[in-house]
C-alpha atoms as a PDB file:
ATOM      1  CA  UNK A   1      27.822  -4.055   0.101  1.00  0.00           C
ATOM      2  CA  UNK A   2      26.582  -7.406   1.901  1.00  0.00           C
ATOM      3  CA  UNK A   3      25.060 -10.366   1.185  1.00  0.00           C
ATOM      4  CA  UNK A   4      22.490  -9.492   2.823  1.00  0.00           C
ATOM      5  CA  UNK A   5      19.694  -7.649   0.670  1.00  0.00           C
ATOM      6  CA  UNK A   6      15.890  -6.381   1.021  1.00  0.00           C
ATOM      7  CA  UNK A   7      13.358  -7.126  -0.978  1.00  0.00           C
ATOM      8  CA  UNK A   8      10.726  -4.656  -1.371  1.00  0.00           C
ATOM      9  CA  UNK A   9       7.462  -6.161  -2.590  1.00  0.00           C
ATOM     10  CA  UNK A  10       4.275  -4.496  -4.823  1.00  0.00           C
ATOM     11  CA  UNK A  11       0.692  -5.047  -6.043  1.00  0.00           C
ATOM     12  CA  UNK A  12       1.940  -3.701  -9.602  1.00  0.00           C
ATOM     13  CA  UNK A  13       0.375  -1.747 -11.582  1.00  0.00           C
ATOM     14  CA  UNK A  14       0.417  -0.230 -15.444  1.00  0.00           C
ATOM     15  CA  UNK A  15       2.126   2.680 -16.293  1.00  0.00           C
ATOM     16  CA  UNK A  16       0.844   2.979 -19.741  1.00  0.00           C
ATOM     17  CA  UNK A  17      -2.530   2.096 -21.268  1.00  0.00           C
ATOM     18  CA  UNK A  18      -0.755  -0.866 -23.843  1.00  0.00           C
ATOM     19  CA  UNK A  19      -0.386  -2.687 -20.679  1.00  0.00           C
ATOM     20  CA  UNK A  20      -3.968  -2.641 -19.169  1.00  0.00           C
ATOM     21  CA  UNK A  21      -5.252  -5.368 -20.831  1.00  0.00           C
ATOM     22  CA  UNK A  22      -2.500  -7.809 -19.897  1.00  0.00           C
ATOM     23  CA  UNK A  23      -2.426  -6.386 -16.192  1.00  0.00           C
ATOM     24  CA  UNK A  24      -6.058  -6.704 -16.183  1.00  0.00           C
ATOM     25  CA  UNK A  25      -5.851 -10.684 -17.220  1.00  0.00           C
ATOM     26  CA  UNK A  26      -3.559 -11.039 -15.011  1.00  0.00           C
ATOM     27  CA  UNK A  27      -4.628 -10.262 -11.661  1.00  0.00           C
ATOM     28  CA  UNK A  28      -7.991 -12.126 -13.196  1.00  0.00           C
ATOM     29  CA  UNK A  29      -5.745 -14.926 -12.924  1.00  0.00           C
ATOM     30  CA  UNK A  30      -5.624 -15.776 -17.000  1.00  0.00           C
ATOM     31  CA  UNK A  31      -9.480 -14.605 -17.500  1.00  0.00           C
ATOM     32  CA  UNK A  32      -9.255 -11.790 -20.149  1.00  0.00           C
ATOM     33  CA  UNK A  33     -11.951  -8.698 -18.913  1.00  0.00           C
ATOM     34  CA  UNK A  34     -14.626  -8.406 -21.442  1.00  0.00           C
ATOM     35  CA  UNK A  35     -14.455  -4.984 -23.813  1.00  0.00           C
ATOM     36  CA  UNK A  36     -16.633  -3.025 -21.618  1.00  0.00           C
ATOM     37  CA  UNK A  37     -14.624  -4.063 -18.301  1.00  0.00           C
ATOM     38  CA  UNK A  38     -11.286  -3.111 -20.410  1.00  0.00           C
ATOM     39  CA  UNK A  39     -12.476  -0.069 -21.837  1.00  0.00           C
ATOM     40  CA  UNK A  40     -13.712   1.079 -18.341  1.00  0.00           C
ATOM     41  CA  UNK A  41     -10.566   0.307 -16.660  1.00  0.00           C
ATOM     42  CA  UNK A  42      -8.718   2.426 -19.353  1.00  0.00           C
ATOM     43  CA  UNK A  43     -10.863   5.178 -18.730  1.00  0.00           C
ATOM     44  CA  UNK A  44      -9.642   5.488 -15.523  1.00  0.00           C
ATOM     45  CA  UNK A  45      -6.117   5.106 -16.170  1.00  0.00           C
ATOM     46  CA  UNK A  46      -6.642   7.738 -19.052  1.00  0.00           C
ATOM     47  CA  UNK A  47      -8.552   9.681 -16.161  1.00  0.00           C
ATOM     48  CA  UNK A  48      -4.931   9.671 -14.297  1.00  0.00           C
ATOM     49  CA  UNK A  49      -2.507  10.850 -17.126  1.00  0.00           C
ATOM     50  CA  UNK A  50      -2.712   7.503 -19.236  1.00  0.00           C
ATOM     51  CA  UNK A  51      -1.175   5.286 -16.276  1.00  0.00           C
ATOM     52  CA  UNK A  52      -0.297   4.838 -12.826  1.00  0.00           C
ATOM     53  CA  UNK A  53       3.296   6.046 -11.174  1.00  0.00           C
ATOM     54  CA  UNK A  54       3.037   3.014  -9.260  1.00  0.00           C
ATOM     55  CA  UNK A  55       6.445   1.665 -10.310  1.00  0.00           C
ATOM     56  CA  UNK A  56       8.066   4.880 -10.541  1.00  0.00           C
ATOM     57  CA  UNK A  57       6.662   5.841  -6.811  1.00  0.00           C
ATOM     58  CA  UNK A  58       7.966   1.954  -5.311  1.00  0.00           C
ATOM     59  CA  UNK A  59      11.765   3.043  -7.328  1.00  0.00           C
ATOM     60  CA  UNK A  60      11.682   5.656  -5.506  1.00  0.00           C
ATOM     61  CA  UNK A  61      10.902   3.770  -2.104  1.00  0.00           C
ATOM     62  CA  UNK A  62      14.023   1.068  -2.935  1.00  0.00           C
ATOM     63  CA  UNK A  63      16.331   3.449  -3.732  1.00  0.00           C
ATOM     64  CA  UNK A  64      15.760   5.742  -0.942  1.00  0.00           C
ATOM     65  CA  UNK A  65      15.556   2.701   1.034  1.00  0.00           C
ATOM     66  CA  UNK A  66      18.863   2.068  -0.080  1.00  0.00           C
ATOM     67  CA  UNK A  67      20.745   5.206   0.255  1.00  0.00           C
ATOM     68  CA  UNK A  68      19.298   5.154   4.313  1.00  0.00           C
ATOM     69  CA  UNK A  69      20.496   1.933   5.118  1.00  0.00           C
ATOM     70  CA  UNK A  70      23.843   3.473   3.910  1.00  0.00           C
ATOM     71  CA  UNK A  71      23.589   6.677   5.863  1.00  0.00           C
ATOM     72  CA  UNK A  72      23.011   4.647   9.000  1.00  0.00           C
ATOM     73  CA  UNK A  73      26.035   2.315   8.172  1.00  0.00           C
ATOM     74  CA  UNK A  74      24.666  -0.605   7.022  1.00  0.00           C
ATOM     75  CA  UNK A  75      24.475  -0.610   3.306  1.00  0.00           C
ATOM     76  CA  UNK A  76      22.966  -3.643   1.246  1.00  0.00           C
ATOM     77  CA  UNK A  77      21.426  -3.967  -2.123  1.00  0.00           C
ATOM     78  CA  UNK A  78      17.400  -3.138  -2.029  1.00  0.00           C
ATOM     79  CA  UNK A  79      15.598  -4.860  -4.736  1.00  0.00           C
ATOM     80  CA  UNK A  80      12.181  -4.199  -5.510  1.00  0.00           C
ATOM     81  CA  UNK A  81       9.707  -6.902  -7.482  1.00  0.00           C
ATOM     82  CA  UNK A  82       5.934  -6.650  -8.448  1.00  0.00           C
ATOM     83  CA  UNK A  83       2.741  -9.635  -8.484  1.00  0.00           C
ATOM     84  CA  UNK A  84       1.177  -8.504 -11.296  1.00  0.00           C
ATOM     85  CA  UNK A  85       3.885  -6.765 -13.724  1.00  0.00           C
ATOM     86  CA  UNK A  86       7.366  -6.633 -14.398  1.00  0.00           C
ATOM     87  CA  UNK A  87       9.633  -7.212 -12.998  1.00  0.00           C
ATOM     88  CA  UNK A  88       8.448  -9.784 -11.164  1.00  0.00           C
ATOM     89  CA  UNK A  89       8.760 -11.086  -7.821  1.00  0.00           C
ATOM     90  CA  UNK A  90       9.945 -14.669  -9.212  1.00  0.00           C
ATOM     91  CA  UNK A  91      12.256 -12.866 -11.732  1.00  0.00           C
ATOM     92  CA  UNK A  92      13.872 -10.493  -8.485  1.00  0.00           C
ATOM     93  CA  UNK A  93      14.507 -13.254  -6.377  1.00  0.00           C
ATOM     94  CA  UNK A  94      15.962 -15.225  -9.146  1.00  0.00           C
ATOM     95  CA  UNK A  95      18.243 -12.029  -9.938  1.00  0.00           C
ATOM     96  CA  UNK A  96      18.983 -12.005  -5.893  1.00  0.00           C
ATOM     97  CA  UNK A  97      20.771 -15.375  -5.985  1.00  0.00           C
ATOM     98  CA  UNK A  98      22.547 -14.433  -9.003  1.00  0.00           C
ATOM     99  CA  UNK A  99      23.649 -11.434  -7.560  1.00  0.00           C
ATOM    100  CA  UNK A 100      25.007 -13.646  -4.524  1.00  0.00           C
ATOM    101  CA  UNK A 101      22.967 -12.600  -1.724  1.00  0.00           C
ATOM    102  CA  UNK A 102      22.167 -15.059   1.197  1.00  0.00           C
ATOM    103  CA  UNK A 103      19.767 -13.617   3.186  1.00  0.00           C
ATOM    104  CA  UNK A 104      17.123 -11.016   3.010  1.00  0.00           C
ATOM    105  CA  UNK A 105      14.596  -9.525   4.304  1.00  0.00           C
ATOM    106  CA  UNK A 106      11.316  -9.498   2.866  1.00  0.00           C
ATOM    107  CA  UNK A 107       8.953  -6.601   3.101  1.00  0.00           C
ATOM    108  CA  UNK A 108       5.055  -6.283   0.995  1.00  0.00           C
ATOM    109  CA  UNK A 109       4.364  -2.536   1.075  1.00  0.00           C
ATOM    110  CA  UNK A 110       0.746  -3.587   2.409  1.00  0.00           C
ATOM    111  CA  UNK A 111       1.536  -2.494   6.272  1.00  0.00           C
ATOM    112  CA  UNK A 112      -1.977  -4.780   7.592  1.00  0.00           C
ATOM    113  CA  UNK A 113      -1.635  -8.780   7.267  1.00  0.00           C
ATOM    114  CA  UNK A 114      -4.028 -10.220   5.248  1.00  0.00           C
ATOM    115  CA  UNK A 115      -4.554 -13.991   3.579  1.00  0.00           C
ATOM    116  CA  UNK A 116      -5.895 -12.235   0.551  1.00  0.00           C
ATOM    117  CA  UNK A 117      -2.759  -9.801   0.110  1.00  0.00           C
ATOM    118  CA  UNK A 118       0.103  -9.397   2.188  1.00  0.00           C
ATOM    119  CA  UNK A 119       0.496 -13.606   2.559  1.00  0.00           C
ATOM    120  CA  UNK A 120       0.084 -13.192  -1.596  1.00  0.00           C
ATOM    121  CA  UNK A 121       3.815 -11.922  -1.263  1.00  0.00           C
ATOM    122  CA  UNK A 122       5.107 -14.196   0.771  1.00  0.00           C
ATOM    123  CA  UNK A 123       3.796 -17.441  -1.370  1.00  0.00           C
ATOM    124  CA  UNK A 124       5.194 -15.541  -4.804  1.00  0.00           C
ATOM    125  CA  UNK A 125       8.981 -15.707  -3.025  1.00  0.00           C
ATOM    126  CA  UNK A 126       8.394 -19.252  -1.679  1.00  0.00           C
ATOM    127  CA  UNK A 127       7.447 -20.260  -5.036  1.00  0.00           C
ATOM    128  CA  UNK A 128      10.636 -19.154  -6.898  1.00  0.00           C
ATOM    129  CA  UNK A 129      12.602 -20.919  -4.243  1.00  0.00           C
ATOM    130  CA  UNK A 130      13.246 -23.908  -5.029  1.00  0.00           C
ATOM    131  CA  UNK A 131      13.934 -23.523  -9.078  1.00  0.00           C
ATOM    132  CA  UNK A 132      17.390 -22.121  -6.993  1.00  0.00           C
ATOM    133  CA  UNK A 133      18.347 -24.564  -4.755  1.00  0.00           C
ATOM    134  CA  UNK A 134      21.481 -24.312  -2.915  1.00  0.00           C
ATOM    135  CA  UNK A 135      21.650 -20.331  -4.352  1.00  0.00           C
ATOM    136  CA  UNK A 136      18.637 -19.595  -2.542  1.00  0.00           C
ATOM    137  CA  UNK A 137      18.847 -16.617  -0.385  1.00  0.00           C
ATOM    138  CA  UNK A 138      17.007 -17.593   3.075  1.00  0.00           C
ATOM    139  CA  UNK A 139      14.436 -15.038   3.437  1.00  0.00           C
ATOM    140  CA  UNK A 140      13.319 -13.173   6.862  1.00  0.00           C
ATOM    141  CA  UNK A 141       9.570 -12.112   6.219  1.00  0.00           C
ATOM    142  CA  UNK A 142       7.925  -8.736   7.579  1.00  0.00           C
ATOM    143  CA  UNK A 143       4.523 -10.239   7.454  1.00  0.00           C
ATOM    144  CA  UNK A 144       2.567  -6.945   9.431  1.00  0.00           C
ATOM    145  CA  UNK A 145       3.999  -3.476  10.139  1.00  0.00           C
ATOM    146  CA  UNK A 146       0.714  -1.632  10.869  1.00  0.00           C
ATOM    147  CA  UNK A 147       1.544  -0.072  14.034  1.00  0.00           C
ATOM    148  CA  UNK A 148       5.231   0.342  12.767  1.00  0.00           C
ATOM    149  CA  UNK A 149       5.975   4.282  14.301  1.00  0.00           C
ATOM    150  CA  UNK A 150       7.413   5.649  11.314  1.00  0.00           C
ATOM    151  CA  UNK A 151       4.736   4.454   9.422  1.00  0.00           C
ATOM    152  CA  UNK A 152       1.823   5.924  12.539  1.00  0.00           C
ATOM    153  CA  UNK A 153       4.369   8.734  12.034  1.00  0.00           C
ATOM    154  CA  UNK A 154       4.091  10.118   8.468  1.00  0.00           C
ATOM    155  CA  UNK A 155       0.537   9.028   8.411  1.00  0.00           C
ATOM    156  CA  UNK A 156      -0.391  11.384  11.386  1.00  0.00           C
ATOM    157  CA  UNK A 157       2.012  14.141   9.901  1.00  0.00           C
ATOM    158  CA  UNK A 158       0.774  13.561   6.536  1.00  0.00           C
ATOM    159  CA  UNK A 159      -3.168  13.786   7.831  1.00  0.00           C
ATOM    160  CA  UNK A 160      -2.409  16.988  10.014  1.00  0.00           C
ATOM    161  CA  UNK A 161      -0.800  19.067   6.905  1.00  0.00           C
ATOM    162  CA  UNK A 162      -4.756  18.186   5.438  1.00  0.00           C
ATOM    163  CA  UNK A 163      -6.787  19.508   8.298  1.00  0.00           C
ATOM    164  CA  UNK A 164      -4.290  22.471   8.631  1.00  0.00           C
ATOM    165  CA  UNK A 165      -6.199  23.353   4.941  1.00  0.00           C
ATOM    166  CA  UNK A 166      -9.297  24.269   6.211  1.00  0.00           C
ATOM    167  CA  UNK A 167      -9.953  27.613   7.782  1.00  0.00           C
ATOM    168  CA  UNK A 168     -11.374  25.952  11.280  1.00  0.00           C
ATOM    169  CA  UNK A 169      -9.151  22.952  11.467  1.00  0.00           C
ATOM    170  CA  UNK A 170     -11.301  21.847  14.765  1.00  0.00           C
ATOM    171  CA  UNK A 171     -14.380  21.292  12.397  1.00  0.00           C
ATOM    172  CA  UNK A 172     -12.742  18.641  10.635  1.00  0.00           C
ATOM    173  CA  UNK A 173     -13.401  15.668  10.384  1.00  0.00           C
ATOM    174  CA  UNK A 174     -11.019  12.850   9.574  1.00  0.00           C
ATOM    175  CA  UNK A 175     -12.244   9.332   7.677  1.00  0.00           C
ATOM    176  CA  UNK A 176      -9.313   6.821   7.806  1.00  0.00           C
ATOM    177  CA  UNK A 177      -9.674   4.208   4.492  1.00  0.00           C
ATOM    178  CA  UNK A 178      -8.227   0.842   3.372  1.00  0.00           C
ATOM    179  CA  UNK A 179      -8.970  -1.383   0.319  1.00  0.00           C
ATOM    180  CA  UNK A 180     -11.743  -3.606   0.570  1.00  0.00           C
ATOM    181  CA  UNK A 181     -11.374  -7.371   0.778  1.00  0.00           C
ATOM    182  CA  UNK A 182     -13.946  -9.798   0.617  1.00  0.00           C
ATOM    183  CA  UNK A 183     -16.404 -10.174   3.580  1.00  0.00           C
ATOM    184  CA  UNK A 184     -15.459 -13.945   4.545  1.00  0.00           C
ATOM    185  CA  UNK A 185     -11.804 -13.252   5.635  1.00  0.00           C
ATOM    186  CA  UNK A 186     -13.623 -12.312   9.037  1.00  0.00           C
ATOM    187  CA  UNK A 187     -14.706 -15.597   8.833  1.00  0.00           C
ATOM    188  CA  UNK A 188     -11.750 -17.212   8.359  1.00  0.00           C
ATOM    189  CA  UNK A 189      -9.891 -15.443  11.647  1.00  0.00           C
ATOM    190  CA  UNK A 190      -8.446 -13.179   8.805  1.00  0.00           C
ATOM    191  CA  UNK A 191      -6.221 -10.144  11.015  1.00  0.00           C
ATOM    192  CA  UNK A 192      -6.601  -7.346   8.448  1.00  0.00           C
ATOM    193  CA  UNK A 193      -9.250  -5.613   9.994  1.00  0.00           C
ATOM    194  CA  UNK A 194      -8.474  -5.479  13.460  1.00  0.00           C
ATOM    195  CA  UNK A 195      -4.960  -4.340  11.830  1.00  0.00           C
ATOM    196  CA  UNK A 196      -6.487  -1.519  10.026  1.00  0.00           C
ATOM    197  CA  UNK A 197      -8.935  -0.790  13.032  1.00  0.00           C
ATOM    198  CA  UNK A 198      -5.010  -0.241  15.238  1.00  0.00           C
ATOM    199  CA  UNK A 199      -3.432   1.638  12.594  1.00  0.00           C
ATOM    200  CA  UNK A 200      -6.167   4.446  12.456  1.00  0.00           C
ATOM    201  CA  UNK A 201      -6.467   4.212  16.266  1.00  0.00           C
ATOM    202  CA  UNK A 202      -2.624   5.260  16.426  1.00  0.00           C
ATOM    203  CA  UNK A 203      -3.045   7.755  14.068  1.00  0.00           C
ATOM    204  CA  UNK A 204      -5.616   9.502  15.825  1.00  0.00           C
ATOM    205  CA  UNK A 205      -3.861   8.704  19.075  1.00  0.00           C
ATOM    206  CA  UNK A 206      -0.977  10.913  17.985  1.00  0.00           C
ATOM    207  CA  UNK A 207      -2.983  13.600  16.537  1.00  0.00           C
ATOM    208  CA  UNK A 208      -5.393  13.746  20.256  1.00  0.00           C
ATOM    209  CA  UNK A 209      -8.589  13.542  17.126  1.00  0.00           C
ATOM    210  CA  UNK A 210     -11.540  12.732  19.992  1.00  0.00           C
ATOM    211  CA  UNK A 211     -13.523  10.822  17.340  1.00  0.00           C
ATOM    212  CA  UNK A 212     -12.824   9.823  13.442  1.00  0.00           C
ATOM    213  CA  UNK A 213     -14.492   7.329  11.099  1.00  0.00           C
ATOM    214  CA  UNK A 214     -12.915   4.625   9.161  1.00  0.00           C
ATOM    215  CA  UNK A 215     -14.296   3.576   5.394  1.00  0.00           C
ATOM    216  CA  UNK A 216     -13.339   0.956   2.674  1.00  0.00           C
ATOM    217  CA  UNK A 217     -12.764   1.286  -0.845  1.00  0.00           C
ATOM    218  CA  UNK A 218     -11.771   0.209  -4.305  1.00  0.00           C
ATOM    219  CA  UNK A 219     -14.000  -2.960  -3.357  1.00  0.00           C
ATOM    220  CA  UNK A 220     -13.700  -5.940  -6.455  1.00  0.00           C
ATOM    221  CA  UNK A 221     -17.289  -6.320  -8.660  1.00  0.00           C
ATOM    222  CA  UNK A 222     -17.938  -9.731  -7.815  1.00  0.00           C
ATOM    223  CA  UNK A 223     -21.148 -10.722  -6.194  1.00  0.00           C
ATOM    224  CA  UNK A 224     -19.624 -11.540  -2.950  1.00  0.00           C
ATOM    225  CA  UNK A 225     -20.179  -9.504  -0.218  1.00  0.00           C
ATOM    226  CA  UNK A 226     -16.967  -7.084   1.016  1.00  0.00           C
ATOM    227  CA  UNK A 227     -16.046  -5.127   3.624  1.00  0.00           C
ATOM    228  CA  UNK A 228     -18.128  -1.850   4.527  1.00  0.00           C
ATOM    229  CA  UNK A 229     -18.664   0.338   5.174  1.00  0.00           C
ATOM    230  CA  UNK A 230     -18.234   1.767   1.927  1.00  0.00           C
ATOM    231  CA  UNK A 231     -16.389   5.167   1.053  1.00  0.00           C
ATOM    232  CA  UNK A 232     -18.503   7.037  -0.498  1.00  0.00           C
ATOM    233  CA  UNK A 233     -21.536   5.758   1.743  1.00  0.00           C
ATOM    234  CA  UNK A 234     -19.970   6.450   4.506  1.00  0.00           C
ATOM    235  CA  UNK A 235     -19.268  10.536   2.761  1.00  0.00           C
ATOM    236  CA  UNK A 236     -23.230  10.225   2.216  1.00  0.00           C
ATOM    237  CA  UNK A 237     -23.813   9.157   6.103  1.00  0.00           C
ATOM    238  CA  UNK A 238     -21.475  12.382   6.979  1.00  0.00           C
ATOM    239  CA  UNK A 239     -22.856  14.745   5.235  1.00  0.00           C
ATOM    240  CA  UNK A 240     -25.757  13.996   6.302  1.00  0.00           C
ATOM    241  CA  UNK A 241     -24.878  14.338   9.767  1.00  0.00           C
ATOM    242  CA  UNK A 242     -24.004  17.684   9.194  1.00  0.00           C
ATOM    243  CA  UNK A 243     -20.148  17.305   8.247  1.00  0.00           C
ATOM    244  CA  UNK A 244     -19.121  19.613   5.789  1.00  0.00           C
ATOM    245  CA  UNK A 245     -15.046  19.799   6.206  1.00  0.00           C
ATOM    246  CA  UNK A 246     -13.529  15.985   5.887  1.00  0.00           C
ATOM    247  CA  UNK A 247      -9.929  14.880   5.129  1.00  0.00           C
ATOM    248  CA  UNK A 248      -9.532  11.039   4.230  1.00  0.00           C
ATOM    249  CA  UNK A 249      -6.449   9.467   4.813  1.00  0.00           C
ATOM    250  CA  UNK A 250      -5.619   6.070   3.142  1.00  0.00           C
ATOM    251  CA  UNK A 251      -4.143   4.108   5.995  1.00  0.00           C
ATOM    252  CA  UNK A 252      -3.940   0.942   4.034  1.00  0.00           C
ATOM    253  CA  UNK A 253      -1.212   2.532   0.882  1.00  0.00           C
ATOM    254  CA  UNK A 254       1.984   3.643   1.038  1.00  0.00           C
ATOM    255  CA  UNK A 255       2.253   4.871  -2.063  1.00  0.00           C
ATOM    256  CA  UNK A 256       0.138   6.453  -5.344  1.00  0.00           C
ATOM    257  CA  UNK A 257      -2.036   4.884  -7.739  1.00  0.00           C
ATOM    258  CA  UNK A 258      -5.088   4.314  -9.465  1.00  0.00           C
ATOM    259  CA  UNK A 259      -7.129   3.734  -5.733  1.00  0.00           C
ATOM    260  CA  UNK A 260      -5.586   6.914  -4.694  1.00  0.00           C
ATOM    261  CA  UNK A 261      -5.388   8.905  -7.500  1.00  0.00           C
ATOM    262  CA  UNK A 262      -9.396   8.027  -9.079  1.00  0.00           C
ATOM    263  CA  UNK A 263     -10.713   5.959  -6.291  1.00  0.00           C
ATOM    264  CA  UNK A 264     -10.573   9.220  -3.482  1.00  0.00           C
ATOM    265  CA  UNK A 265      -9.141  12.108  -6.177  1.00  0.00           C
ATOM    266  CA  UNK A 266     -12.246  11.563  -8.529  1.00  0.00           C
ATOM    267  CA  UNK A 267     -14.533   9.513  -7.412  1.00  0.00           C
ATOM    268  CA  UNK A 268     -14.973  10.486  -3.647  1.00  0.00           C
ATOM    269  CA  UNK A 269     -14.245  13.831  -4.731  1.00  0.00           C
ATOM    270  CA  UNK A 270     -17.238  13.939  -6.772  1.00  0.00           C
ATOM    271  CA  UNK A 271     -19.462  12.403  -4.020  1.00  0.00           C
ATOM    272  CA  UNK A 272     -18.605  14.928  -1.463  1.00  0.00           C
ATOM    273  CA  UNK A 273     -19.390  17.722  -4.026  1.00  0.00           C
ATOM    274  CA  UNK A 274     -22.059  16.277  -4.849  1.00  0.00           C
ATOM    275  CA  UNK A 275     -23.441  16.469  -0.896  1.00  0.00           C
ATOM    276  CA  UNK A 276     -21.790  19.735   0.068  1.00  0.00           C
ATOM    277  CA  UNK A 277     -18.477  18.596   1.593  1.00  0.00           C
ATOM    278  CA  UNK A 278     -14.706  19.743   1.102  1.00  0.00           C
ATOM    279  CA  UNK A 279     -12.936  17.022   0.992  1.00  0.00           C
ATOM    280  CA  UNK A 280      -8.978  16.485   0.795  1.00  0.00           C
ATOM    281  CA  UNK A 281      -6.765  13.911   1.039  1.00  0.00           C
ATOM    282  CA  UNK A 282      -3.477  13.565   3.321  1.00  0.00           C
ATOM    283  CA  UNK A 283      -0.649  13.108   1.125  1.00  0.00           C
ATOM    284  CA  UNK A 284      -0.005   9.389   0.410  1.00  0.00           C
ATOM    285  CA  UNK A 285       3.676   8.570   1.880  1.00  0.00           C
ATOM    286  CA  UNK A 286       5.295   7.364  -1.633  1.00  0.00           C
ATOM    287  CA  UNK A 287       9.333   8.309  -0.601  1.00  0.00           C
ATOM    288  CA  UNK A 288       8.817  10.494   2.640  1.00  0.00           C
ATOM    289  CA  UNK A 289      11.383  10.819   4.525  1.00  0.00           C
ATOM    290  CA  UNK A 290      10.705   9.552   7.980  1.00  0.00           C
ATOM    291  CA  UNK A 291       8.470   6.801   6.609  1.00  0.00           C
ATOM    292  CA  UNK A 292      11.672   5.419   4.668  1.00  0.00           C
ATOM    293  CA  UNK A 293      13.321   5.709   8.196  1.00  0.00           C
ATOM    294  CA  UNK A 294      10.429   3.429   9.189  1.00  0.00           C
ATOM    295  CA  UNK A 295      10.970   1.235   6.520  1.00  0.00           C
ATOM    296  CA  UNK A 296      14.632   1.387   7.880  1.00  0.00           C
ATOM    297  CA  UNK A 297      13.977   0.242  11.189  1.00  0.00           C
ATOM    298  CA  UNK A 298      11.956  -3.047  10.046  1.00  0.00           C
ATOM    299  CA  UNK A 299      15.093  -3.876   8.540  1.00  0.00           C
ATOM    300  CA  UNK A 300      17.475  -3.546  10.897  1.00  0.00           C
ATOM    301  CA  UNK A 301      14.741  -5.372  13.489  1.00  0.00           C
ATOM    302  CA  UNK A 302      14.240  -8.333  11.199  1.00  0.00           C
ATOM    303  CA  UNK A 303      17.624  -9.212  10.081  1.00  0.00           C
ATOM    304  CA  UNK A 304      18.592 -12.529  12.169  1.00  0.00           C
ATOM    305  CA  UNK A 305      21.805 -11.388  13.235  1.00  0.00           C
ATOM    306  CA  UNK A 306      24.434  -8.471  11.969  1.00  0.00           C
ATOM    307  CA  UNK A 307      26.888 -10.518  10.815  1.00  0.00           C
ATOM    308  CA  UNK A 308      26.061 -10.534   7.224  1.00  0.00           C
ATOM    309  CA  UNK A 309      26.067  -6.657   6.965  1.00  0.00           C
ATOM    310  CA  UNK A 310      29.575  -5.145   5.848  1.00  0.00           C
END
């Protein structure tokens, strides 16, 4: 191996229902969630199997990360660290310098730049810095892979294998989604929407869709305004429109958990039977194969120069 490394960056996420409360404070920034905001947040973990696979999906992603740097003759360690449980970012990097690496490369598995969540990644490495000083790995940072190909790649592959489920695939119509952020990072200059708005146009690019929509979700329940339209509006609008086949493919994860898994699985899916409309989901990436070879190629694109690979 080299002293070179990657560090693979997640939101986090609890895999059993003893740790929702303290995930919940937590990404409320110390403010413990009242009982009825806890319980309902544990219903829909308990609504999933009693957790999310979160962490054992992004394991997955570094290790198979890991064993294709290899194949393609480059090996280094890939270490994986999470904002809002462990381990966590501060604790990985610390365990980077102790492990002697020098540089790395940085990479949030949130393809689409945003102030409110892929910079989030960047300042949580920063911040553990200089607690290291001289051991400090310097760190490369992928700050926006949204038109990476791999990653156009396995989306498009993933979102054809869903229309290829309906009897009349050319009835189908395909709603491309992404997490919700507050309204006033438009504002603010904030990239993440023209990001997502590139991402789906790829997608659709590669599989020659003539038209598709594009929805938000999972948006926070604060009374600021966020980004619409919303997902299961915008099923609503369809439907009544006369759509009655519709695959949604989640442009903005790369991997499974509770957005995914209750956000489209349960909730949309409830909405659209509600109105008369199949709906399925593309497969969310998690460990595919060519979108690890994506992952692959950011790598070897952002290191600063070979020499610290073996």
């Amino acid at each position: 191996m080299s002293n070179t490394a990657v560090l693979l960056m997640a939101y986090g996420s609890p895999d059993r229902l003893d740790q929702v409360e303290a995930y919940y404070t937590d990404i409320r920034r110390g403010s413990p969630p009242s009982a009825a905001q806890l319980e309902e947040l544990v219903g829909r973990y308990q609504a999933i199997g009693g957790g999310s696979p979160l962490s054992r999906i992004v394991e997955l992603q570094r290790a198979a990360l890991e064993t294709e740097l290899t194949r393609r003759g480059t090996p280094m360690c890939v270490y994986a660290g999470m904002k809002h449980i462990e381990p966590r970012i501060s604790e990985v990097v610390a365990a980077m310098a102790a492990d002697g690496v020098r540089e790395a490369v940085a990479i949030a598995l949130a393809p689409q730049a945003s102030s409110m969540s892929s910079a989030t990644y960047r300042r949580a490495v920063e911040a553990a810095l200089p607690a290291l000083g001289d051991r400090a790995p310097r760190f490369v940072f992928v700050d926006s892979w949204h038109d990476q190909p791999g990653l156009i790649e396995a989306l498009a592959a993933g979102t054809a294998e869903a229309i290829a489920r309906f009897p009349d695939p050319s009835r189908v119509r395909v709603l491309f989604t992404a997490h919700s952020l507050p309204a006033r990072i438009v504002g603010a200059g904030d990239p993440y929407p023209e990001e997502l708005a590139r991402t789906a146009t790829l997608v659709a690019e590669r599989l020659g869709l003539e038209s598709y929509d594009f929805a938000y979700q999972s948006a926070g329940r604060t009374d600021e305004a966020w980004l619409g339209p919303d997902l299961g509006e915008e099923i609503r609008r369809l439907a009544g429109d006369g759509v009655r086949d519709l695959v949604v493919c989640a442009v903005g994860f790369v991997a499974d958990h509770l957005e995914v898994l209750y956000d489209i699985d349960i909730e949309a899916q409830a909405i659209a039977g509600e109105v008369g409309v199949r709906l399925e989901r593309a497969p969310t990436m998690n460990d595919d194969r060519t979108f690890i070879g994506g992952l692959a190629d950011l790598v070897a694109s952002s290191l600063p120069h070979p020499a610290g690979v073996a």
